[in-house]
Protein backbone atom coordinates (compact mmCIF):
# COMPACT_ATOMS: atom_id res chain seq x y z
CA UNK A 1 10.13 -0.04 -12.65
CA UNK A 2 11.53 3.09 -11.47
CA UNK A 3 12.37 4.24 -7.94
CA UNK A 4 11.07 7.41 -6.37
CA UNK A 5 12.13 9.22 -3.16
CA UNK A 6 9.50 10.59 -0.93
CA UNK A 7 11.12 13.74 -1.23
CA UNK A 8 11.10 14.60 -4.66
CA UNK A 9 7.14 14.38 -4.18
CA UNK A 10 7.68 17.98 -2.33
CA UNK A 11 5.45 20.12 -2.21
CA UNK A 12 7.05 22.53 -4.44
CA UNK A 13 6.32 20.90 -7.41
CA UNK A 14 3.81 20.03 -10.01
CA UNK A 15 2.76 16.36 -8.89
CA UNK A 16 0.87 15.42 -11.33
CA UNK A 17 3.36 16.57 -14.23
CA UNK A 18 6.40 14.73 -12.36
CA UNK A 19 4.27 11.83 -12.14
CA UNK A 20 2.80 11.89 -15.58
CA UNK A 21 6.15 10.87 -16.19
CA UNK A 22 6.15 7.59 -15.15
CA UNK A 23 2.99 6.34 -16.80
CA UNK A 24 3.78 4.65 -20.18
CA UNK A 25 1.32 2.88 -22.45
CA UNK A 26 -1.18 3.20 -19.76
CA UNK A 27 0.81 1.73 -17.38
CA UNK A 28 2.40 3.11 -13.82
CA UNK A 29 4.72 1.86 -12.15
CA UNK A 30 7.15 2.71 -9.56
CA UNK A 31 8.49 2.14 -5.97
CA UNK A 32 8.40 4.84 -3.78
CA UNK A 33 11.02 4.76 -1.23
CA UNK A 34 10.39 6.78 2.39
CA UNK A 35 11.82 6.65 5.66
CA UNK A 36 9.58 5.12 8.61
CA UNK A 37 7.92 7.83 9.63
CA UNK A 38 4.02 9.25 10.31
CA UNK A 39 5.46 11.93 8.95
CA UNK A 40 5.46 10.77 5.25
CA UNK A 41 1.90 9.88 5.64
CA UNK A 42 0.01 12.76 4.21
CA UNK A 43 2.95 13.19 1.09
CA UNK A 44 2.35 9.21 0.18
CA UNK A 45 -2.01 9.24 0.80
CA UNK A 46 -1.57 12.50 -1.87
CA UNK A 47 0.62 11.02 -4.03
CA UNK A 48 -1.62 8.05 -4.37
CA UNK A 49 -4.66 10.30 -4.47
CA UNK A 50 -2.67 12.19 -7.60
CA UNK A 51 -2.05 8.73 -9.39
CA UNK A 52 -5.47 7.18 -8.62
CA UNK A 53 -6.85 10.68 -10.68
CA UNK A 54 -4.45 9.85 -13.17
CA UNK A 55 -5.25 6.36 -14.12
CA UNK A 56 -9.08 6.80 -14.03
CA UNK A 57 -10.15 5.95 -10.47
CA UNK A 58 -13.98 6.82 -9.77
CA UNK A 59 -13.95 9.01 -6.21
CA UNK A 60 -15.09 5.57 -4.66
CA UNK A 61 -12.28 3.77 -5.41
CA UNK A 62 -9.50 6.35 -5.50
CA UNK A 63 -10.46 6.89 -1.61
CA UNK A 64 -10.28 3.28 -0.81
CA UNK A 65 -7.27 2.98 -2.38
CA UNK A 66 -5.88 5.17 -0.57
CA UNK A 67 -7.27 3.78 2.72
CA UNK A 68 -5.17 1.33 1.90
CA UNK A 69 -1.89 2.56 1.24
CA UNK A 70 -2.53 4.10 4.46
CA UNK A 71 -3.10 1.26 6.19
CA UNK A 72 -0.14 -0.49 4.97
CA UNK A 73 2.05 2.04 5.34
CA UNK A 74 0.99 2.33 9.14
CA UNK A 75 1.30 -1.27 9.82
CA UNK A 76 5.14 -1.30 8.42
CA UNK A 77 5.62 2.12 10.30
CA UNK A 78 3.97 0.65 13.92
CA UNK A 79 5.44 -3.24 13.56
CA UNK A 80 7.79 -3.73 11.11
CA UNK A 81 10.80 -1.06 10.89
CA UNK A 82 12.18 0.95 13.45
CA UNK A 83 11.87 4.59 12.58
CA UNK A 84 13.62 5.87 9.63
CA UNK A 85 14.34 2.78 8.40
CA UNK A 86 13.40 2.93 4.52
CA UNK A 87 10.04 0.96 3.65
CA UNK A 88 8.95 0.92 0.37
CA UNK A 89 5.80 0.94 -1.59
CA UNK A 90 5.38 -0.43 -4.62
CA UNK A 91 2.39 0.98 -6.71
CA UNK A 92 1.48 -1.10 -10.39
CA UNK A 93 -1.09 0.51 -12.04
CA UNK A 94 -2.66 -1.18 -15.96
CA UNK A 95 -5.10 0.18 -18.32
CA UNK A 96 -6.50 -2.27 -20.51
CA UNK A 97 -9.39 -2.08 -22.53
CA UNK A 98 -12.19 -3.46 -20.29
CA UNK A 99 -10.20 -3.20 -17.21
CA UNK A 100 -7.81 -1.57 -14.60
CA UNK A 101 -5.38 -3.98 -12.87
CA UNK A 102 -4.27 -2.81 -9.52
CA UNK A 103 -1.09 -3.97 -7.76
CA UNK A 104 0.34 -2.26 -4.11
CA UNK A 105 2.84 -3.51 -1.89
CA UNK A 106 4.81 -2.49 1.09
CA UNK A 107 7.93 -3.89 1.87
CA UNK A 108 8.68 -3.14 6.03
CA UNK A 109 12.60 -4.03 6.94
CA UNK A 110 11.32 -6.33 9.68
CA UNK A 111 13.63 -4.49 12.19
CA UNK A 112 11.13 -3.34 14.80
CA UNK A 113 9.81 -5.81 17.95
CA UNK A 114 6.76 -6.50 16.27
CA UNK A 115 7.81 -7.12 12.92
CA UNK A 116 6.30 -10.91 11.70
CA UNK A 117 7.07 -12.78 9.04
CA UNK A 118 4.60 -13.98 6.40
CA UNK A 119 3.98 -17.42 7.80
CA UNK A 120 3.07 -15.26 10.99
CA UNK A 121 0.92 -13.31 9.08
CA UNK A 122 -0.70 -15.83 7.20
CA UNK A 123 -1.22 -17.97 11.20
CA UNK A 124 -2.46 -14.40 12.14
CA UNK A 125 -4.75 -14.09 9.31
CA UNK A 126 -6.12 -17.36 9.98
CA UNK A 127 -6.64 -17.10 13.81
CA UNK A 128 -8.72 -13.66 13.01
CA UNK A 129 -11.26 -15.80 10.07
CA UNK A 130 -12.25 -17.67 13.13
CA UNK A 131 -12.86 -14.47 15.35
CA UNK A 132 -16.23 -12.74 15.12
CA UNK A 133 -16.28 -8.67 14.43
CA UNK A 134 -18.03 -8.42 17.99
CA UNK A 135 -14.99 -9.67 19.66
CA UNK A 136 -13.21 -6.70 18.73
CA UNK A 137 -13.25 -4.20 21.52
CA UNK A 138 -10.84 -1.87 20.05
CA UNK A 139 -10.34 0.10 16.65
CA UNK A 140 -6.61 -2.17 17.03
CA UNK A 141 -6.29 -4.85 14.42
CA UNK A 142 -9.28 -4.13 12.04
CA UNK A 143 -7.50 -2.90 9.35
CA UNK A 144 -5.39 -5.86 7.15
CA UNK A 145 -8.10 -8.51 8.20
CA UNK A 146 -11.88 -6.88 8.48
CA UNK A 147 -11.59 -4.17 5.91
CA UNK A 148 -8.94 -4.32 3.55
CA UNK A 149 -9.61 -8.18 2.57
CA UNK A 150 -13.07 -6.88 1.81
CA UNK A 151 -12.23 -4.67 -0.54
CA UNK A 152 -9.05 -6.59 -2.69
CA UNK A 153 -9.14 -9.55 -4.95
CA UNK A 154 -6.04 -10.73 -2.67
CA UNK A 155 -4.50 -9.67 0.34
CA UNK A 156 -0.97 -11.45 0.01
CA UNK A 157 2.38 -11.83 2.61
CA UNK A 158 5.93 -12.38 1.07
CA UNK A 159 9.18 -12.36 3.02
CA UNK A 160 11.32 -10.16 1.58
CA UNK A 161 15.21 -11.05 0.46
CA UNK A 162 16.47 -8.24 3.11
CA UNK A 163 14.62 -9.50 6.19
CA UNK A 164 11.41 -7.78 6.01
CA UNK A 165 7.86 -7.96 5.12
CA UNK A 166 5.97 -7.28 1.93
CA UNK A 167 2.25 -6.60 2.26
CA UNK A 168 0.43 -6.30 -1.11
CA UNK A 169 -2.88 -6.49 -2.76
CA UNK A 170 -4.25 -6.91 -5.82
CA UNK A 171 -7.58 -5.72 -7.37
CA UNK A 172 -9.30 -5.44 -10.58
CA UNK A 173 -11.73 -3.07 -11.75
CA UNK A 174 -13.57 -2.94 -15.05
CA UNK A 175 -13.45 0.20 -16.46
CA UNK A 176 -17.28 1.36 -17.23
């Protein structure tokens, strides 16, 4: 695996060559590493959009993926690291002959007030399988637990070896 920072995705050069780089044997992956901040938002949903194009993604699927790189990325930005703090996000992406194996993480340094661990998370989790969709009120809280568990094979919570939290999915897609 190899380690990208968010600012070598710059605008001023040619994504997709730089990250044509990293794929080998139909295979991509790499950890991009950012600082906790909206402001890498828009680089990392491109960047994603760029890799999604890359490995094969139909438009439906490239946009939900990255809905959810978004979403994970905002949950480690709002409750787990205090800004700048470097989260990471971990994108695995496999060709195979009948099928594309999808693997995203982000790894939070569980510095912030609201930061939880993955017991909390998996309590959390839980608590919300029990609680109708009509008892939400808000937009708050719909994201890990009403839309992207309906979308991934498995919606997963580690504790990471540095104090934070790792959020990751996994998903397979046959390849038509």
């Amino acid at each position: 695996m190899q380690y990208i920072q968010v600012q070598e995705l710059s605008e001023n050069i040619d994504i997709k060559s730089f990250l044509n780089s990293y794929i080998q044997d139909g295979i991509f992956h790499a950890t991009i590493v950012f600082n906790s901040s909206f402001e890498n938002a828009k680089t990392l949903r491109d960047t994603v959009d760029t890799i999604c194009a890359m490995m094969w993604l139909d438009s439906k699927w490239k946009t939900r993926i990255v809905l959810i790189v978004d979403e994970l990325n905002n949950n480690a930005i709002e409750y787990g690291s205090k800004h700048e703090d470097e989260n990471r996000l971990e994108i695995y992406m496999k060709k195979g002959a009948d099928e594309l194996e999808i693997k995203i993480s982000v790894q939070d340094t569980g510095t912030w007030k609201q930061a939880k661990t993955a017991k909390e998370m998996e309590e959390l989790r839980e608590w919300k399988k029990w609680d109708s969709p009509e008892a939400h009120k808000s937009i708050r809280g719909r994201g890990l637990f009403m839309i992207i568990s309906n979308l991934v094979d498995t919606l997963y919570f580690r504790d990471s070896e540095h104090q934070g939290l790792i959020v990751g999915i996994e998903k397979k897609l046959p390849i038509q």
